[in-house]
Protein backbone atom coordinates (compact mmCIF):
# COMPACT_ATOMS: atom_id res chain seq x y z
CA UNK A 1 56.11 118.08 94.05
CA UNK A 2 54.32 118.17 97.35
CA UNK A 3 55.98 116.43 100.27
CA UNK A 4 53.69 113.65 100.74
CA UNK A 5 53.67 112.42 97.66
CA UNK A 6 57.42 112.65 97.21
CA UNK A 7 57.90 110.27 100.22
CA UNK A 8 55.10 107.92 98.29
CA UNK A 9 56.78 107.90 95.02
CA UNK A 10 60.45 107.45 96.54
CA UNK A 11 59.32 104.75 98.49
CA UNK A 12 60.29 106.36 102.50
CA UNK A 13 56.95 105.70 103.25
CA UNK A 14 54.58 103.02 102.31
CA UNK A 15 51.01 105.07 101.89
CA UNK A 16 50.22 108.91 101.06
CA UNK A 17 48.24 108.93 103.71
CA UNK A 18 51.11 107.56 106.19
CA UNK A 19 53.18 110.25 105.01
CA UNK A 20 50.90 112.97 105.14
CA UNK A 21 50.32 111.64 109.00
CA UNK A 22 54.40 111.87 109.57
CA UNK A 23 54.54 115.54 107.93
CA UNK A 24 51.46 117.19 109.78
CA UNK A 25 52.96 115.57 113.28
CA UNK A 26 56.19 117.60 112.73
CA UNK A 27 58.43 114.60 112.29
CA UNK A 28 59.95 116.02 109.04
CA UNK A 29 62.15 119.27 108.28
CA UNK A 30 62.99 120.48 104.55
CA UNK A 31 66.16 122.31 104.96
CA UNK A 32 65.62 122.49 108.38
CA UNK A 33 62.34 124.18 108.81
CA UNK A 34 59.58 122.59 109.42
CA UNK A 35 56.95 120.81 106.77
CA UNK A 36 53.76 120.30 106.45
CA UNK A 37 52.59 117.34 103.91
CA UNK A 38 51.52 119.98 101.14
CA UNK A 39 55.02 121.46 101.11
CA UNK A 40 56.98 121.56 97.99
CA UNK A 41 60.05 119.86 97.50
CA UNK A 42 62.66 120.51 94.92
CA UNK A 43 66.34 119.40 94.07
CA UNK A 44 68.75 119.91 96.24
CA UNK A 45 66.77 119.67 99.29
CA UNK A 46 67.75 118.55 102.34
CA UNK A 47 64.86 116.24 104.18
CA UNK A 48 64.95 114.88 107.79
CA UNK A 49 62.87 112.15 109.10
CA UNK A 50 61.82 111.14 112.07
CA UNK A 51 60.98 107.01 112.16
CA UNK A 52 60.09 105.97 115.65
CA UNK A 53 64.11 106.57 117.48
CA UNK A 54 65.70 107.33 114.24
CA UNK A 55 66.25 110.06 112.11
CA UNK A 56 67.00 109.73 108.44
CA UNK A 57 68.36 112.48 106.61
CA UNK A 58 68.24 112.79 102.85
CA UNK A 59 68.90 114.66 99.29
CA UNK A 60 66.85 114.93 96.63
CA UNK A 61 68.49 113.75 93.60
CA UNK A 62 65.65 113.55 91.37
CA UNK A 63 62.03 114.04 91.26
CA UNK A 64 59.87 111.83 88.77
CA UNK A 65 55.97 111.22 89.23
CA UNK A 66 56.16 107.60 88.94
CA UNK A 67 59.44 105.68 89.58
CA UNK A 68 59.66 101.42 89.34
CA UNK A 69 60.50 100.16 92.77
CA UNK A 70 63.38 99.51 91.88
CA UNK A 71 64.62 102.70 90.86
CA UNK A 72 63.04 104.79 93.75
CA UNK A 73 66.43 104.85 95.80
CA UNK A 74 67.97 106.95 92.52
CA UNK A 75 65.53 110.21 93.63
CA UNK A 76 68.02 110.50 97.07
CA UNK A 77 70.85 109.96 98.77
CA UNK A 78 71.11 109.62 102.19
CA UNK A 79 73.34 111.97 103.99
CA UNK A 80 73.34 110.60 107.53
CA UNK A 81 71.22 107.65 109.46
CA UNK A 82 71.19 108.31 113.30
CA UNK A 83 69.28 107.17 117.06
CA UNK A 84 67.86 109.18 118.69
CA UNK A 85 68.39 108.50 122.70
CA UNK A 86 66.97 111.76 123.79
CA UNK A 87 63.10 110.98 122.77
């Protein structure tokens, strides 16, 4: 599943569009690389996100096309939640 949409469907980001915006400014690493929105994701990856002075990172549990709000937090975990004071 391409990154943008995965942040869509699990609910990290709002829009598509928003998260397509957040990939293509280099705010989020698959496995520590950097990614673009069209990357693909798979399980077991590890994500990192950037969200204004914090940085979320995350694993991919599950991936499902459509997901109720209510089960979206099932498709990760998060590993670690951190601020950033060197922006």
């Amino acid at each position: 599943m391409r990154l943008d949409k995965f942040l869509k469907v699990s609910r990290l980001v709002k829009r598509r569009t928003l998260a397509k915006e957040v990939a293509d400014q280099g705010r989020v690493t698959i496995n520590g690389h950097p990614a673009k929105a069209s990357s693909n994701v798979k399980v077991g990856d590890e994500l990192s996100i950037q969200f204004g002075h914090k940085v979320v990172t995350i694993k991919i549990e599950s991936i499902n096309e459509t997901v109720k709000k209510e089960e979206a937090k099932n498709l990760y975990t998060i590993l670690k939640e951190e601020q950033r004071t060197d922006l």
